[in-house]
Protein backbone atom coordinates (compact mmCIF):
# COMPACT_ATOMS: atom_id res chain seq x y z
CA UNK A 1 0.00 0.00 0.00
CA UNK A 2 0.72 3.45 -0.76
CA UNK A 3 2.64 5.88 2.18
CA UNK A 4 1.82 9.09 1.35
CA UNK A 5 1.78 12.77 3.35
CA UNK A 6 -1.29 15.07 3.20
CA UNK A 7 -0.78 18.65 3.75
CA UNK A 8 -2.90 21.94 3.81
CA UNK A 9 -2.29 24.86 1.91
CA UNK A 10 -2.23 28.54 3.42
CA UNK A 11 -4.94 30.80 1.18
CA UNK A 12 -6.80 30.90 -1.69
CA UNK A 13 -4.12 29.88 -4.29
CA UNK A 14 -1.05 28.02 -4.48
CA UNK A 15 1.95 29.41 -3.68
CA UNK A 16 5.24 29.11 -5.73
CA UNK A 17 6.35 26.99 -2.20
CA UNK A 18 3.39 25.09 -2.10
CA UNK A 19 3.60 24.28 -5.99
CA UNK A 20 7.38 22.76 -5.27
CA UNK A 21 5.44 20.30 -2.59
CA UNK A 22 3.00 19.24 -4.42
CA UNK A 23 5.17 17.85 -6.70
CA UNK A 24 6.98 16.06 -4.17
CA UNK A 25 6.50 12.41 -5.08
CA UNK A 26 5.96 11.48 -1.22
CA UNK A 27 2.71 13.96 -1.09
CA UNK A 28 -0.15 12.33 -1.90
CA UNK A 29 -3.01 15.02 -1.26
CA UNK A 30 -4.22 18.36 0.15
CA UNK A 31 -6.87 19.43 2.66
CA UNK A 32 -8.56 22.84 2.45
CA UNK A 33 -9.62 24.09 5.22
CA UNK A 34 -12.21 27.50 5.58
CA UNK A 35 -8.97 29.89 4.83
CA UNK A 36 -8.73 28.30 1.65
CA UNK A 37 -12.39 28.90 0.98
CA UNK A 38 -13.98 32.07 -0.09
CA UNK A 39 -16.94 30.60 -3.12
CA UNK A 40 -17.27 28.08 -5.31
CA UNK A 41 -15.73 29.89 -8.09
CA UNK A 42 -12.78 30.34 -6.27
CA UNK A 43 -12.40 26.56 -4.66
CA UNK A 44 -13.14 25.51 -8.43
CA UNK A 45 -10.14 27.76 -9.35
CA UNK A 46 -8.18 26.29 -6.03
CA UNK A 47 -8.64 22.18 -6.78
CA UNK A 48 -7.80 23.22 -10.86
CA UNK A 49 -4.47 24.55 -10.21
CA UNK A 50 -3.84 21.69 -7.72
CA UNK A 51 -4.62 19.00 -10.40
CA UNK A 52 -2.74 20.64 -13.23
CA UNK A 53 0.48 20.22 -10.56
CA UNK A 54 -0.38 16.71 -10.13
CA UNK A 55 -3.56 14.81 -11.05
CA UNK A 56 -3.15 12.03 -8.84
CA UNK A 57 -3.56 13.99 -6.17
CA UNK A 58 -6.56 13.54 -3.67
CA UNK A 59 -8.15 16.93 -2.56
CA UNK A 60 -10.33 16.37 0.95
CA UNK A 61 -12.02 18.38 3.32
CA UNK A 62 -14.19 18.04 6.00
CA UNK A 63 -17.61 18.68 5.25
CA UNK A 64 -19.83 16.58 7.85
CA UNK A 65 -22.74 19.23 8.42
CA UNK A 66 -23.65 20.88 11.70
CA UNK A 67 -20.77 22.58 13.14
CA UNK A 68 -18.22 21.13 11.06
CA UNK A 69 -18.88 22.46 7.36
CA UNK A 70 -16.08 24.28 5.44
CA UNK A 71 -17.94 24.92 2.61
CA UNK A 72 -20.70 27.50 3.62
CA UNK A 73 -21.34 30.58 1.25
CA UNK A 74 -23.33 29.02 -1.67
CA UNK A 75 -23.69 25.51 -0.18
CA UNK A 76 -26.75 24.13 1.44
CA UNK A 77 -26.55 24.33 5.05
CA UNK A 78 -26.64 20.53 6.49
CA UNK A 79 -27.76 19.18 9.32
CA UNK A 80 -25.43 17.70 12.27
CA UNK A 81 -25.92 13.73 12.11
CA UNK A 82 -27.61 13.94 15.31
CA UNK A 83 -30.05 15.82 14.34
CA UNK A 84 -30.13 13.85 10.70
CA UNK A 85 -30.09 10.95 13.15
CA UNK A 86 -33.15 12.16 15.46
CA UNK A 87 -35.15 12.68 12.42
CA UNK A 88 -34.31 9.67 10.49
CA UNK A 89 -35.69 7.51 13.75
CA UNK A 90 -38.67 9.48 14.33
CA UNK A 91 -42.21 7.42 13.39
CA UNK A 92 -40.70 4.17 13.56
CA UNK A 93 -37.73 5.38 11.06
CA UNK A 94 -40.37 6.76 8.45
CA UNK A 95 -38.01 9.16 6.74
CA UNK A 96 -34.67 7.46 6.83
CA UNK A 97 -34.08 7.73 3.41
CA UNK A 98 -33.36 11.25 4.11
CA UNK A 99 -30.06 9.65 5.58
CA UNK A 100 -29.20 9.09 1.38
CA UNK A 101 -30.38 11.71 0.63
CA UNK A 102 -28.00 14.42 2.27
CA UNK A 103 -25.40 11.53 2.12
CA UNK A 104 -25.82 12.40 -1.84
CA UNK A 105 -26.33 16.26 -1.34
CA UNK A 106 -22.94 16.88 0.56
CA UNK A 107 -20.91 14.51 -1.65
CA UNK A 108 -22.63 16.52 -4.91
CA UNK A 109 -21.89 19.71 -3.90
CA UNK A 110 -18.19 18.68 -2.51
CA UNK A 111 -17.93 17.26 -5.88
CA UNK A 112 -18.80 19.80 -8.05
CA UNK A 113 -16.28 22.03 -6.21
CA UNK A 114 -13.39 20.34 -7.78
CA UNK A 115 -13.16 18.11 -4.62
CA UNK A 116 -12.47 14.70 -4.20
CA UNK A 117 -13.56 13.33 -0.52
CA UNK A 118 -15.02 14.82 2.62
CA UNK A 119 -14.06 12.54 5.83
CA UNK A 120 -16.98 11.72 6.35
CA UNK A 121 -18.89 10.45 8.08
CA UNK A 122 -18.51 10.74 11.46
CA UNK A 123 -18.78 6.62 13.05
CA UNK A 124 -17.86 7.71 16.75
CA UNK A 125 -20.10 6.65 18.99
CA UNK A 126 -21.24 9.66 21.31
CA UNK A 127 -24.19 10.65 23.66
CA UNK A 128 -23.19 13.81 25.14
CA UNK A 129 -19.41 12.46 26.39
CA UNK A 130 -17.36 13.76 24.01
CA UNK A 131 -15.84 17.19 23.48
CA UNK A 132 -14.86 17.41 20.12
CA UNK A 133 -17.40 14.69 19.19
CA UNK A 134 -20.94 15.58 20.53
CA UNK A 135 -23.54 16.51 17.93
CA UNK A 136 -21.39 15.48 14.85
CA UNK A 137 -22.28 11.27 15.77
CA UNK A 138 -25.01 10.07 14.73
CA UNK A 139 -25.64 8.52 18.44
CA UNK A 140 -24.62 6.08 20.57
CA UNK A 141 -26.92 3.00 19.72
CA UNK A 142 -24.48 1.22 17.54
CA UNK A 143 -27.53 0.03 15.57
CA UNK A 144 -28.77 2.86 14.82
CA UNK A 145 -25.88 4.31 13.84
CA UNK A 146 -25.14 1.55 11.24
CA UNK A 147 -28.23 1.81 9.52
CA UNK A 148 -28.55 5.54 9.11
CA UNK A 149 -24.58 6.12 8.36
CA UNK A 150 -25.05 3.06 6.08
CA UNK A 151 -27.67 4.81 3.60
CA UNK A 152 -25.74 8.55 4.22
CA UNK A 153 -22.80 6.56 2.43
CA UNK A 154 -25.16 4.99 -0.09
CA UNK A 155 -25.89 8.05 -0.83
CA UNK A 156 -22.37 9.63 -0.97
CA UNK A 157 -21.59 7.10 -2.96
CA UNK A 158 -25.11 7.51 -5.62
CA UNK A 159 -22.68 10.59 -6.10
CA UNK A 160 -19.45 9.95 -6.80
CA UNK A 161 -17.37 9.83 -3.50
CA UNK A 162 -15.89 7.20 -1.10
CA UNK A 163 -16.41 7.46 2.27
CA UNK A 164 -14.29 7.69 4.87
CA UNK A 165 -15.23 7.15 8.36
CA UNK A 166 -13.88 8.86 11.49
CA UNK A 167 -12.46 8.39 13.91
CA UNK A 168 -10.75 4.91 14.69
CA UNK A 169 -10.67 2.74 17.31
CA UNK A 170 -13.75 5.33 18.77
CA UNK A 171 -13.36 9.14 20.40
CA UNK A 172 -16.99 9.23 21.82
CA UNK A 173 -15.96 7.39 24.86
CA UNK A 174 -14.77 10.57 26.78
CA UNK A 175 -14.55 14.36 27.27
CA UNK A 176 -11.24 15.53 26.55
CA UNK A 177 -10.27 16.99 23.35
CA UNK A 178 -7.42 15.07 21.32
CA UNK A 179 -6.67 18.65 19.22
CA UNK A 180 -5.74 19.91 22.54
CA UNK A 181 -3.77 17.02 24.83
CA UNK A 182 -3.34 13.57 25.35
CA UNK A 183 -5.96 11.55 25.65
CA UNK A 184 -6.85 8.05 27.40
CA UNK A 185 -9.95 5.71 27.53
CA UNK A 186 -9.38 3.21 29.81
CA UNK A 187 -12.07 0.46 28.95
CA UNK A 188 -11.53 -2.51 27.53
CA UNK A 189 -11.24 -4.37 24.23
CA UNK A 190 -14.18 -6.68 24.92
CA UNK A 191 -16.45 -3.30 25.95
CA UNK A 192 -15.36 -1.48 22.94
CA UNK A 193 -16.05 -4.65 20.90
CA UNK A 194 -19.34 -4.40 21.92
CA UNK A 195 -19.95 -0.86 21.31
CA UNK A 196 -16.93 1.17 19.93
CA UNK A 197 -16.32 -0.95 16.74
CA UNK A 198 -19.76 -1.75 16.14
CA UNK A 199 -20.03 0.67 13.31
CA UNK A 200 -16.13 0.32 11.62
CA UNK A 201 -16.41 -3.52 11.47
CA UNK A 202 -20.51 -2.95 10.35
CA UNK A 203 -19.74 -0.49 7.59
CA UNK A 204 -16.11 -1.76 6.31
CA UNK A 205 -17.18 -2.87 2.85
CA UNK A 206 -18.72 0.16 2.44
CA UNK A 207 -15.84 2.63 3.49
CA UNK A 208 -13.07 3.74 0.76
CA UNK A 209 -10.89 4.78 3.79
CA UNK A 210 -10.83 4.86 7.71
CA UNK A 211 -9.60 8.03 9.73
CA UNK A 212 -7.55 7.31 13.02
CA UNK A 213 -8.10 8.38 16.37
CA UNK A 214 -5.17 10.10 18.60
CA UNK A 215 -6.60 8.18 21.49
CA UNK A 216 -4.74 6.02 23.76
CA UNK A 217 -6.20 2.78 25.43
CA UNK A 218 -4.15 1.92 28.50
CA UNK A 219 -6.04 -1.15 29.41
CA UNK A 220 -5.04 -2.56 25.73
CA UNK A 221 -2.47 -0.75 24.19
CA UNK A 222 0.33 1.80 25.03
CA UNK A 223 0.22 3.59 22.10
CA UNK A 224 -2.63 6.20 20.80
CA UNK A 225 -4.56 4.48 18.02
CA UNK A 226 -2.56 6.38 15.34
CA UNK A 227 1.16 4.56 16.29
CA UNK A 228 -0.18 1.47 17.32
CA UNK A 229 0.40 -1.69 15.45
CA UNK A 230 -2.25 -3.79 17.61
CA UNK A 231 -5.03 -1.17 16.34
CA UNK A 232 -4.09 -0.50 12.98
CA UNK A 233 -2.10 -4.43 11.74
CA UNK A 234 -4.06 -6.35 14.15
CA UNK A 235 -7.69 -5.36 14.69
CA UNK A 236 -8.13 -3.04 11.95
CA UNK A 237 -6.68 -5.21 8.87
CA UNK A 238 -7.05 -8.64 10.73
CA UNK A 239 -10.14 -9.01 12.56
CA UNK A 240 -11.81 -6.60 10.51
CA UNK A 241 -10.77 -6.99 7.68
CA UNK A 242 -10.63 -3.60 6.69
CA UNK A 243 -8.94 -3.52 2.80
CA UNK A 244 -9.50 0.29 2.17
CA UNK A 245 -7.01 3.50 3.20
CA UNK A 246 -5.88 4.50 6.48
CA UNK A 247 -5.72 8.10 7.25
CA UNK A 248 -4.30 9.39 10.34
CA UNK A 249 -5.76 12.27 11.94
CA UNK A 250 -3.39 15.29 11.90
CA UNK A 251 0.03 14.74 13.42
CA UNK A 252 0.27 18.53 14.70
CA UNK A 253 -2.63 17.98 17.04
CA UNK A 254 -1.33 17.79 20.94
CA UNK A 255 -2.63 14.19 21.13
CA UNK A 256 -0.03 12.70 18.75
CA UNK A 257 2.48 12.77 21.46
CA UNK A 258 3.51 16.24 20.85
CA UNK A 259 6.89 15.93 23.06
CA UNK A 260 8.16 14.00 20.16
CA UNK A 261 9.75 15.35 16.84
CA UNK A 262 7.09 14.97 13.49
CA UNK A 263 9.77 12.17 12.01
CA UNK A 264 9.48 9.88 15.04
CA UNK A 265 5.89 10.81 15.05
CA UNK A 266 5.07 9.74 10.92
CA UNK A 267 8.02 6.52 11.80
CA UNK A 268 5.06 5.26 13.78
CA UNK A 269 1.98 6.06 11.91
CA UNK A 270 3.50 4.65 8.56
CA UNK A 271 5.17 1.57 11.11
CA UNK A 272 1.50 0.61 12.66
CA UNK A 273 -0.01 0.91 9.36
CA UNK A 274 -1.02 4.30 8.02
CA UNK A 275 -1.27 5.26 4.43
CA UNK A 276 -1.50 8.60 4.30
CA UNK A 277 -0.67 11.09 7.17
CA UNK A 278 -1.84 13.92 7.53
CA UNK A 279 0.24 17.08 8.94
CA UNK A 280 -1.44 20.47 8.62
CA UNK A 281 -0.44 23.68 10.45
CA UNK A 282 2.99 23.36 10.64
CA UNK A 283 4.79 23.62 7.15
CA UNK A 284 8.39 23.27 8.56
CA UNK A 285 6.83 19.78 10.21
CA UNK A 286 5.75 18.87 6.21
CA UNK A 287 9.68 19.87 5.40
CA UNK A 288 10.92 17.24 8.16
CA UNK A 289 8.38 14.64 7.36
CA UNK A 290 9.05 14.68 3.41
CA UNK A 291 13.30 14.84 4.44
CA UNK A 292 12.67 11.60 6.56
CA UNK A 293 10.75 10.28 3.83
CA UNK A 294 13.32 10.80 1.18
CA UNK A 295 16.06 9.92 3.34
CA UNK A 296 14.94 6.78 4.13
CA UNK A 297 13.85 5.97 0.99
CA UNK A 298 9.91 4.83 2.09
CA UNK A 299 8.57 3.17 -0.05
CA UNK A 300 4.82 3.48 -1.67
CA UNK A 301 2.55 1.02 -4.08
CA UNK A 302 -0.40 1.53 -5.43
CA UNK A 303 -2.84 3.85 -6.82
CA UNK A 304 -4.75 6.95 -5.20
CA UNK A 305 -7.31 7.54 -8.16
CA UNK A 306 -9.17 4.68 -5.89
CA UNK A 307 -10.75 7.43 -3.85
CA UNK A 308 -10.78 10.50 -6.31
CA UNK A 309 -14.13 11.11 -7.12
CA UNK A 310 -15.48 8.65 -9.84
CA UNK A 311 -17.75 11.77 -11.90
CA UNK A 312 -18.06 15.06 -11.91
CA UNK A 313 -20.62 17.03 -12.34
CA UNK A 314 -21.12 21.09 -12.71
CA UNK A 315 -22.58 23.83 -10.54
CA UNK A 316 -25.11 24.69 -13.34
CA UNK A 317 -26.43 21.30 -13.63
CA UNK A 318 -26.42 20.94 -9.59
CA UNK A 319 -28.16 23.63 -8.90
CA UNK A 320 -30.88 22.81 -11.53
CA UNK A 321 -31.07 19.24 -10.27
CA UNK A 322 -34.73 18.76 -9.23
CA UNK A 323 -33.32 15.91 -6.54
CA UNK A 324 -30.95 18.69 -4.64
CA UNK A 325 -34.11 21.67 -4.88
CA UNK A 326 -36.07 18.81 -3.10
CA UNK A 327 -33.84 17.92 -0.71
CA UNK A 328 -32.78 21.59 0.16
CA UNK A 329 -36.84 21.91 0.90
CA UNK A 330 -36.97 19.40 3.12
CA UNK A 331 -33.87 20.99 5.07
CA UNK A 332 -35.03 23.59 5.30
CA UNK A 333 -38.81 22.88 6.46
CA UNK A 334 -37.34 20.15 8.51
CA UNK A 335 -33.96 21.79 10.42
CA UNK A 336 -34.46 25.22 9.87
CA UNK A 337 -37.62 26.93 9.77
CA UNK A 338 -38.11 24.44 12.92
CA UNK A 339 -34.76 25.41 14.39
C-alpha cells in the first residue's frame, strides 16, 4: 500500500512553495480548510491549479454538516448527524431515506467544487461524552448508527465519493479533546467490541478509507490508536478486515504525542499501518516529514485515483437538479424553519 503525506495549503491559491510540494512524489493530497475557501468559483479555481500540478492527487475536506462544514457561502446548510439521526428515527424510522439523501447532497456539492472526498462520516459513537465529538455522531446505539450512516454513504456514494469514516478505534468514549492534549480511555477491548467498533467492522465494505483516532487505550495498548500496530495491523486489517485506506488524523494535534519530533511521530503512523498522514499547520513539520521520507527511501505502491471522485458534475447542472431543490426543501422545512 501506498505511504503518502497530506498537507494543507495557506490561502486561496497556491503558492510558488506550495507548488514545489506538491510535486513532491511522497505527497499524496491536500486538505482545504475554511482559509482556503472564499466561493465556489474560487475553490473551483483552487482544486484546478492543484490537479494541473499533479492529477493524482486527492483533494479532501471536511464537510460533515452541523458545526463542522467548510464549505458554507453558496452551499446548502446541512444538518449535524444527530439531528439527521433524530429525524431519520422518528415514526418508527419513516423518513430514513433522508439519511441518502443528504449523504448524496454533501458529496454533490463537494464534488462539483473540484473536490475529491469529505471525511466523512462521522462513526464515533457519542451521547453527550465527548468534546470534540458531541452533535457530529449520529448517536450512541451502535444500531442505529449503522443503519442511518449506512444509507448517508449509499448516498455519498449515488454521487461519486468514497467514504471515509472517522475516527478509529472510537473518540466518543470521553470528554477531553485530542486537538488539545493527550488523551486516554481506559475500557476494555471486549467493551469497545461491543460498542466502539460496532459501526467500523458494520460499515467496512462500504468505506473507501478509515480516519484514526489520537486516542490512547491503556487497558489494551500503550500507544494512541494512530502509532499502534495492535489497532491499525491487528484489529483493523485482521479481525476486521478492513482492505481500504488509512488516514491518520493530523500529526500537529497535541494528542499525537507532541513531546516527540514529526519524524518519530510519521516513523510510527506509517510503522502501525497508516497510508497517508496527515500534517497540517505546521509547514516546517511537512519539510521534516518529506526529508525523513526521502532519506529513508519509504517506499509506496499503489494507486490513489481509488478514492478521487469517480464523476463530476457542474454547478449549473447541480443547482438545476430537481433531486438537490427537493432535498434543500426538506432541510429547510425540517432543520431550519423548525430550528
Amino acid at each position: 500500500m501506498y505511504k503518502k503525506l497530506m498537507l494543507d495549503l495557506d490561502g486561496y491559491a497556491l503558492s510558488y512553495d506550495e507548488i514545489d510540494l506538491l510535486i513532491n512524489s511522497f505527497v499524496g493530497g491536500v486538505i482545504l480548510f475554511s482559509r482556503n475557501i472564499k466561493s465556489k468559483s474560487q475553490v473551483q479555481a483552487l482544486c484546478k491549479q492543484i490537479k494541473s500540478i499533479n492529477s493524482e492527487l486527492l483533494i479532501a475536506v471536511d464537510q460533515e454538516g452541523g458545526k463542522v462544514q467548510r464549505l458554507k457561502t453558496g452551499y446548502t446548510s446541512l444538518p449535524s448527524m444527530h439531528q439527521l439521526a433524530d429525524e431519520c428515527s422518528k415514526n418508527n424510522f419513516a423518513n430514513i431515506d433522508l439519511a441518502k439523501d443528504i449523504g448524496w447532497l454533501m458529496a454533490s456539492e463537494v464534488i462539483a467544487s473540484g473536490l475529491d472526498i469529505s471525511f466523512a462520516p462521522v462513526l464515533d459513537l457519542d451521547l453527550q461524552r465527548s468534546s470534540i465529538i458531541r452533535d457530529r455522531s449520529f448517536g450512541d446505539i451502535p444500531e442505529r448508527v449503522i443503519e442511518i450512516a449506512s444509507l448517508f454513504i449509499d448516498g455519498m456514494n449515488e454521487a461519486g465519493m468514497q467514504a471515509v469514516g472517522k475516527h478509529f478505534p472510537g473518540h466518543g468514549g470521553i470528554y477531553a479533546d485530542s486537538h488539545l492534549m493527550p488523551v486516554e480511555d481506559f475500557r476494555t477491548l471486549e467493551e469497545l467490541k461491543k460498542h466502539d467498533l460496532l459501526p467500523f467492522s458494520a460499515l467496512k465494505d462500504k468505506l473507501g478509507g478509515i480516519m484514526t483516532a489520537h486516542i490512547s487505550f491503556p487497558e489494551i495498548d500503550t500507544k494512541i490508536a494512530t502509532f499502534s500496530k495492535f489497532w491499525l495491523s491487528e484489529i483493523l486489517r485482521n479481525d476486521i478486515i478492513f482492505q481500504g485506506v488509512i488516514f491518520s488524523d493530523d500529526l500537529s494535534m497535541k494528542g499525537a504525542n507532541s513531546e516527540e519530533t514529526i519524524s518519530e511521530k510519521l516513523n510510527q503512523a506509517i510503522g502501525a499501518g497508516c497510508n497517508m498522514i496527515l500534517i497540517c499547520n505546521d509547514r516546517p513539520a511537512v519539510i521534516e516529514a518529506l526529508n525523513f521520507m526521502q532519506e529513508h527511501n519509504i517506499k509506496s505502491t499503489g494507486n490513489l485515483k481509488v478514492l478521487q471522485a469517480a464523476q463530476s458534475v457542474s454547478w449549473d447542472d447541480l443547482e438545476r437538479d430537481p433531486r438537490r431543490i427537493e432535498i434543500q426543501e426538506k432541510i429547510n422545512n425540517i432543520f431550519i424553519n423548525h430550528s
